[in-house]
Protein backbone atom coordinates (compact mmCIF):
# COMPACT_ATOMS: atom_id res chain seq x y z
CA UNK A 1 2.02 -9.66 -16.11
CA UNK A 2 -1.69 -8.39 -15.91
CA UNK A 3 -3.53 -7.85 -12.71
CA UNK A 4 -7.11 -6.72 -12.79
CA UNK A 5 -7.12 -5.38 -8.76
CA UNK A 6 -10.49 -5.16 -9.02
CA UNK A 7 -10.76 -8.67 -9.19
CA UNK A 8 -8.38 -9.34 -6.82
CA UNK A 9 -9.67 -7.62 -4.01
CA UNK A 10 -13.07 -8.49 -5.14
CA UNK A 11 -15.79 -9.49 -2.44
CA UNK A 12 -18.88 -11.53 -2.25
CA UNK A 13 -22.38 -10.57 0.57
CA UNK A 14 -22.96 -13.26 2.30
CA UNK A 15 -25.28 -11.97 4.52
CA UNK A 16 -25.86 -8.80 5.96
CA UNK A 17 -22.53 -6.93 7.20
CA UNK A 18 -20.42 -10.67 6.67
CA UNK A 19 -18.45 -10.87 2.78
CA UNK A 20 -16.72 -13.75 1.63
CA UNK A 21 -12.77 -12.73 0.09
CA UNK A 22 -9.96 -14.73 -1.19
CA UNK A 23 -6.47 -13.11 -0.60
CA UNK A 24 -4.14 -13.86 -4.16
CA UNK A 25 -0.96 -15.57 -4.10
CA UNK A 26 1.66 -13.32 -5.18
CA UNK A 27 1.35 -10.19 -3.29
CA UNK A 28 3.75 -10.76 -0.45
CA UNK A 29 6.52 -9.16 0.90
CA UNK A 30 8.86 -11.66 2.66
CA UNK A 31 6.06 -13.80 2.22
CA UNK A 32 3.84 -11.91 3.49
CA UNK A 33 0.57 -10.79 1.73
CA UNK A 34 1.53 -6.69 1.75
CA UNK A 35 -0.85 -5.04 4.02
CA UNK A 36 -1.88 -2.24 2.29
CA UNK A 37 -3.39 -4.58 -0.62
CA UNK A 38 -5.13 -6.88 2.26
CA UNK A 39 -6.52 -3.36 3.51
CA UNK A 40 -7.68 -2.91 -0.11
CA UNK A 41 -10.04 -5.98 0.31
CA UNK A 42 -11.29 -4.62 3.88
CA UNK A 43 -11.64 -1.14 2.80
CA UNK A 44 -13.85 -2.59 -0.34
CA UNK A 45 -16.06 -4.63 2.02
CA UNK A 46 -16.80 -1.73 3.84
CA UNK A 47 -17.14 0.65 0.58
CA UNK A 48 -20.01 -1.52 -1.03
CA UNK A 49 -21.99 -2.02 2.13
CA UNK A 50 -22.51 2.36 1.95
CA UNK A 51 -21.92 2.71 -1.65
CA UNK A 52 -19.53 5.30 -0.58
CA UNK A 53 -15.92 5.66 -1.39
CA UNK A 54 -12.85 6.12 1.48
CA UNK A 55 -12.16 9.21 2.89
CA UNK A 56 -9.86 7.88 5.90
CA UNK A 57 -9.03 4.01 7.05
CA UNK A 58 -7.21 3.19 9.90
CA UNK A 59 -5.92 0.09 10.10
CA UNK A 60 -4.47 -1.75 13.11
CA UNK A 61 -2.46 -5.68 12.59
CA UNK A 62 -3.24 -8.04 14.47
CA UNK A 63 -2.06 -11.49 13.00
CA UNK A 64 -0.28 -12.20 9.41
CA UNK A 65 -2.37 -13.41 6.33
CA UNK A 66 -1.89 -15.97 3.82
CA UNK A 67 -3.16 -16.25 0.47
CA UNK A 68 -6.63 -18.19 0.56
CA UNK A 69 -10.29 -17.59 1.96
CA UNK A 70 -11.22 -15.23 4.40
CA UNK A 71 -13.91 -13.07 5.58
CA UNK A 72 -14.44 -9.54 6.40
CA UNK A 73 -17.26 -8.06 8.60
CA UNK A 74 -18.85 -4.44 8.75
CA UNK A 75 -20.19 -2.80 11.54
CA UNK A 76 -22.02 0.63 11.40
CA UNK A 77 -21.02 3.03 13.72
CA UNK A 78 -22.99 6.46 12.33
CA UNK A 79 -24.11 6.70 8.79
CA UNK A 80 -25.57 9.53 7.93
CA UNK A 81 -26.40 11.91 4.74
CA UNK A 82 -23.17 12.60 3.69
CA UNK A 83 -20.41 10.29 5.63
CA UNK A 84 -20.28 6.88 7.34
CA UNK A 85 -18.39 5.30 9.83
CA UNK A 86 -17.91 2.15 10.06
CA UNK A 87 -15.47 -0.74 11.58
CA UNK A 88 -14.45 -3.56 9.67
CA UNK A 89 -12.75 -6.88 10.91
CA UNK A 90 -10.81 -9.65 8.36
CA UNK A 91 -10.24 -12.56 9.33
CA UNK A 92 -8.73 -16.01 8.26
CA UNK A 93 -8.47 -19.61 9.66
CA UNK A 94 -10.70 -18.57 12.71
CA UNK A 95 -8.90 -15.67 13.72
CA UNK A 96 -8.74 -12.00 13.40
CA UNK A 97 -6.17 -10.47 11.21
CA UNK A 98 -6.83 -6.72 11.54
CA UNK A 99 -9.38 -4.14 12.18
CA UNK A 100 -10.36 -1.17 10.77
CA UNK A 101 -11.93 1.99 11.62
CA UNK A 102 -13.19 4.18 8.67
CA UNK A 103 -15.21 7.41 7.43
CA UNK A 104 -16.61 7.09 3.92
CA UNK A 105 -18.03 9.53 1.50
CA UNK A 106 -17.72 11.43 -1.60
CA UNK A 107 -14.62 13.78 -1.63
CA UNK A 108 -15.38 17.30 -3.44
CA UNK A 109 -12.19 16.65 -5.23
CA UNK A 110 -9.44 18.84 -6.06
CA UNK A 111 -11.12 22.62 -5.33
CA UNK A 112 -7.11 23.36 -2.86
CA UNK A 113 -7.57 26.43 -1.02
CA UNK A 114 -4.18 25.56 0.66
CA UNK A 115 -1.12 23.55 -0.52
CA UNK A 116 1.93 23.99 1.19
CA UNK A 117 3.53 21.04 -0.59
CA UNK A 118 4.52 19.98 -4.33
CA UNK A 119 4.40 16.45 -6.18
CA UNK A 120 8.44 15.07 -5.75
CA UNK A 121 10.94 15.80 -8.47
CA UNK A 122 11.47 12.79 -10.46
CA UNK A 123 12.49 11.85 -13.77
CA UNK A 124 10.18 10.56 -16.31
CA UNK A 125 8.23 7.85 -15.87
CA UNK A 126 10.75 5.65 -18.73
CA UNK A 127 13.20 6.92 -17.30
CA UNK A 128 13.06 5.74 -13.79
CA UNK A 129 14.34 2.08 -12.71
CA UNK A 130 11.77 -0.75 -12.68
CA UNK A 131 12.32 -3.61 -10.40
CA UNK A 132 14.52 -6.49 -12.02
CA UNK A 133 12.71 -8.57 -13.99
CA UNK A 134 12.93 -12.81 -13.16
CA UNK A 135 15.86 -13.04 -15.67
CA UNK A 136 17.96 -10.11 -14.58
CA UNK A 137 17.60 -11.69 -10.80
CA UNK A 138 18.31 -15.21 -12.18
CA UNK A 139 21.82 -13.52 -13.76
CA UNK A 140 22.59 -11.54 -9.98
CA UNK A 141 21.04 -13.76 -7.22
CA UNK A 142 21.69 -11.10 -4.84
CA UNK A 143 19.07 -9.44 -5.90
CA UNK A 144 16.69 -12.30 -5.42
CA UNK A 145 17.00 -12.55 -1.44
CA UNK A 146 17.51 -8.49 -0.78
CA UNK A 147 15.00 -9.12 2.23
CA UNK A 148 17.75 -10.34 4.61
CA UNK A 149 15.97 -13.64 5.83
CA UNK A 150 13.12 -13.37 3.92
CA UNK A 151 14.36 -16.21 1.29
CA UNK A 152 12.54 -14.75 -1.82
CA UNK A 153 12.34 -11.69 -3.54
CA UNK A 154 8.87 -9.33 -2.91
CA UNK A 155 6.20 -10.98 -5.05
CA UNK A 156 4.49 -7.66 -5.71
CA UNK A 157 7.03 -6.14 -6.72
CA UNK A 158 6.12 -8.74 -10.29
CA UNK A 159 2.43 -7.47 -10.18
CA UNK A 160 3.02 -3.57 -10.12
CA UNK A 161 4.94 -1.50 -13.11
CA UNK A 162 6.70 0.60 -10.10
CA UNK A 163 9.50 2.68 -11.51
CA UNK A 164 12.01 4.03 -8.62
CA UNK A 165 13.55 7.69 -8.88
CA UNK A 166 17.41 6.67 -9.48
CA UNK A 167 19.10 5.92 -6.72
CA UNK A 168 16.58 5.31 -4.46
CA UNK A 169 16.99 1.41 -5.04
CA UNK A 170 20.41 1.76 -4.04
CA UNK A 171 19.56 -0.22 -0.55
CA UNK A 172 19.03 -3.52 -3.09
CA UNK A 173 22.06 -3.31 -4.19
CA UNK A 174 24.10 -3.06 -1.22
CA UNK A 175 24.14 1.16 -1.60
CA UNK A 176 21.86 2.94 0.65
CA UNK A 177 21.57 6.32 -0.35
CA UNK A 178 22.23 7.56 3.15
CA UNK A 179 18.60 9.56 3.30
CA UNK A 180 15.28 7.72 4.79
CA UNK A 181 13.23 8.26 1.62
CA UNK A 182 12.49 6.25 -1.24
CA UNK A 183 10.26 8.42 -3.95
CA UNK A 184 9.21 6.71 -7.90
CA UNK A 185 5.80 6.29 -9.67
CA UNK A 186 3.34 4.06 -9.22
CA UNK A 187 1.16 2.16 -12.27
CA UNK A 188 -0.29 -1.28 -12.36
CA UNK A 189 0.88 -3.48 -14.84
CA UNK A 190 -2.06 -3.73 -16.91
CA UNK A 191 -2.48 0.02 -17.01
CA UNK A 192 -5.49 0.14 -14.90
CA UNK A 193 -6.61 3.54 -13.80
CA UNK A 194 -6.05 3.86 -9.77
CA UNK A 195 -9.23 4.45 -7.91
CA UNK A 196 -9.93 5.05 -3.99
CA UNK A 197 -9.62 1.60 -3.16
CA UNK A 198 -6.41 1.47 -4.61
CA UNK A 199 -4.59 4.11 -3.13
CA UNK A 200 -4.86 1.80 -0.01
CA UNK A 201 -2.37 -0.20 -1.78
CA UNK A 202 -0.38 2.21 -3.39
CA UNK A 203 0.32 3.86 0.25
CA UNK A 204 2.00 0.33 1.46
CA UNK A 205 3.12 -0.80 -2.08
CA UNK A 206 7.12 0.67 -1.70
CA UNK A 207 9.96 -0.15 0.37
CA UNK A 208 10.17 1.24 3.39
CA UNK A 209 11.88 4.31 3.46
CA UNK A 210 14.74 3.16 6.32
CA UNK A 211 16.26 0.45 3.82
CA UNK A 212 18.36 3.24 3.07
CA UNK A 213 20.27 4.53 6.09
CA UNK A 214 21.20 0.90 6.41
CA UNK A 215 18.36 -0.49 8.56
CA UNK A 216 17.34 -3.78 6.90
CA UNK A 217 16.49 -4.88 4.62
CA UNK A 218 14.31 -7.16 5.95
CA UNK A 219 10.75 -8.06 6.83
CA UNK A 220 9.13 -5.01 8.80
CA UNK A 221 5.91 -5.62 10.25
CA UNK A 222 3.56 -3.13 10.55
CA UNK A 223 1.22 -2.00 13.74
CA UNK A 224 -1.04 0.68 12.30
CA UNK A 225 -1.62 2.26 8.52
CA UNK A 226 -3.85 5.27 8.14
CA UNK A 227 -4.72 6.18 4.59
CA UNK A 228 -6.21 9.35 4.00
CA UNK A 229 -7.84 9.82 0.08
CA UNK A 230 -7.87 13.31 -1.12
CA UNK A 231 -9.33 13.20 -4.95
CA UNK A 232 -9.55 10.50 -7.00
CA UNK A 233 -6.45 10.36 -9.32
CA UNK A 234 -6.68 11.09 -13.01
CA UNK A 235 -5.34 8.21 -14.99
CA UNK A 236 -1.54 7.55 -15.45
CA UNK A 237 1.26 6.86 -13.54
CA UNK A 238 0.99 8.39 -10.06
CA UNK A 239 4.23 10.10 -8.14
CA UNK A 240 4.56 8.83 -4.63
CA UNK A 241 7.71 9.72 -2.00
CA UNK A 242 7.75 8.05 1.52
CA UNK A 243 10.22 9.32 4.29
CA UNK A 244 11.30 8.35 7.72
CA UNK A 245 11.51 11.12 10.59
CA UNK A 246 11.97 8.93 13.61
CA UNK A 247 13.43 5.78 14.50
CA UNK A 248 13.17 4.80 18.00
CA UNK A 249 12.46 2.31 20.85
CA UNK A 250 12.14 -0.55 18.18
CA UNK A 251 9.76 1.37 15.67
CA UNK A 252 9.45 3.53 12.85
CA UNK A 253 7.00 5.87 11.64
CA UNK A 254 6.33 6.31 7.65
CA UNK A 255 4.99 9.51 6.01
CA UNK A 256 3.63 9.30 2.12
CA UNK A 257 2.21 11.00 -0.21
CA UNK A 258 1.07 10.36 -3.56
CA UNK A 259 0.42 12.84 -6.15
CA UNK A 260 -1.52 12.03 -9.70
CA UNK A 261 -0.88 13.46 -13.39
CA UNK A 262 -2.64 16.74 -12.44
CA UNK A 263 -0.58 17.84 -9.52
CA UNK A 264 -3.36 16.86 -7.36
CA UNK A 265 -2.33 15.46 -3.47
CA UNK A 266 -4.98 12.45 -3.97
CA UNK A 267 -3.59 10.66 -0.96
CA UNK A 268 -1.42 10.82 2.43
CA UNK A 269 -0.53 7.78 4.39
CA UNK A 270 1.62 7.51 7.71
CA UNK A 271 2.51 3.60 9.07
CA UNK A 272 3.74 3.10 12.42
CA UNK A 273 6.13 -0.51 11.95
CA UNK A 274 8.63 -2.49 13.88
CA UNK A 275 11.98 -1.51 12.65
CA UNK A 276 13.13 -4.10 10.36
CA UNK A 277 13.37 -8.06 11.19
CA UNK A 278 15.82 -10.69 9.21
């Protein structure tokens, strides 16, 4: 399948501050529309109306989406010279689903004076797993409902070319690996280069990380996504890892990073989310 994500998380001026959106079918998880690509169409909303790329979203859920219309509005808060920070609502069907809080500007790229950190091993991009394909899910039909409850496998899971270090999709098979970290590569399907706006999606795009120490699966919902972007990635396939620290009092936290062909850190994410819900 081809995907132009530009399109899809396109957005229209209405007037000043107010943009017009449509949210695509097929990007759910447990029927869901996956929050990091509904933060793409915020965080794109708010990029045009400064010209200026992310540096750091916040993002805190307030409501689900659905595929169809909705709006977004932006809000200065300081813009000056070289960043600006602004706020930035969606909503749908009279309601607000989330709201962000952002700082955007040009990043000076990849001049690292400290990294205490490397990209994750993994395999080579053909050599990791890709996500069963509609005819290998028609032959096991466990594999189409590995959301416990959810009724339907992950839509965007058919949109991306995500490749899994093996193992790591061990929870959808019934065999957790027994660690809370799920690491693979990232690409879309048409073979799209990933640009700031994207990494907002590519830091919510995988399974959570807690699928396998055998919590879930299921639909977790999540409170609060910060994205920070780094450098913008050189094209190819981009290596991501996610991992759980703590699980407690009903809610996880979720550390990522994703790393491009270069060795470059181009973005860090961290997700606080109910634990898992069938």
């Amino acid at each position: 399948m081809t995907d132009d994500f530009a399109r899809l998380t396109a957005v229209e001026k209405t007037s000043d501050g107010h943009y017009a959106a449509d949210i695509a079918d097929g990007w759910d998880i447990g029927g869901v529309p996956n929050g990091g690509y509904v933060l793409a169409i915020a965080g794109r909303a708010m990029a045009e109306s400064v010209r200026r790329p992310p540096l750091t979203v916040t993002a805190h859920y307030l409501a689900p989406t659905h595929p169809g219309a909705c709006s977004v509005t932006v809000e200065p808060v300081r813009v000056g010279n070289r960043l600006a920070v602004l706020t930035g609502s969606l909503q749908q069907d009279g309601r607000e689903s989330f709201r962000v809080l952002g700082t955007f500007g040009e990043s000076s790229g990849a001049d690292a004076q400290l990294v205490d950190g490397r990209p994750p091993e993994l395999p080579p991009y053909a050599d990791c797993l890709a996500a069963p394909s509609p005819s290998d899910r028609a032959r096991d039909p466990s594999r189409e409902a590995f959301l416990a409850g959810s009724g339907s496998w992950p839509a965007i899971y058919d949109r991306l070319a995500i490749r899994w270090r093996p193992g790591d999709e061990g929870f959808m098979r019934g065999q957790p690996t027994g660690r809370a970290e799920v690491a693979g590569w990232f690409a879309f399907s048409d073979g799209a280069p990933v640009d700031p706006i994207g990494l907002l999606l590519v830091a919510d795009a995988f399974a959570p990380p807690v699928f396998n120490i055998g919590i879930g699966p299921g639909w977790v919902p999540t409170l609060e996504l910060t994205v920070h972007v780094r450098a913008v990635p050189v094209p190819g396939p981009l290596r991501c890892v996610f991992r759980s620290h703590y699980v407690q009092g009903g809610l996880l936290s979720e550390d990522g990073e994703i790393w491009d062909q270069a060795g470059v850190l181009v973005a860090q994410s961290r997700q606080l989310a109910l634990t898992p819900r069938s």
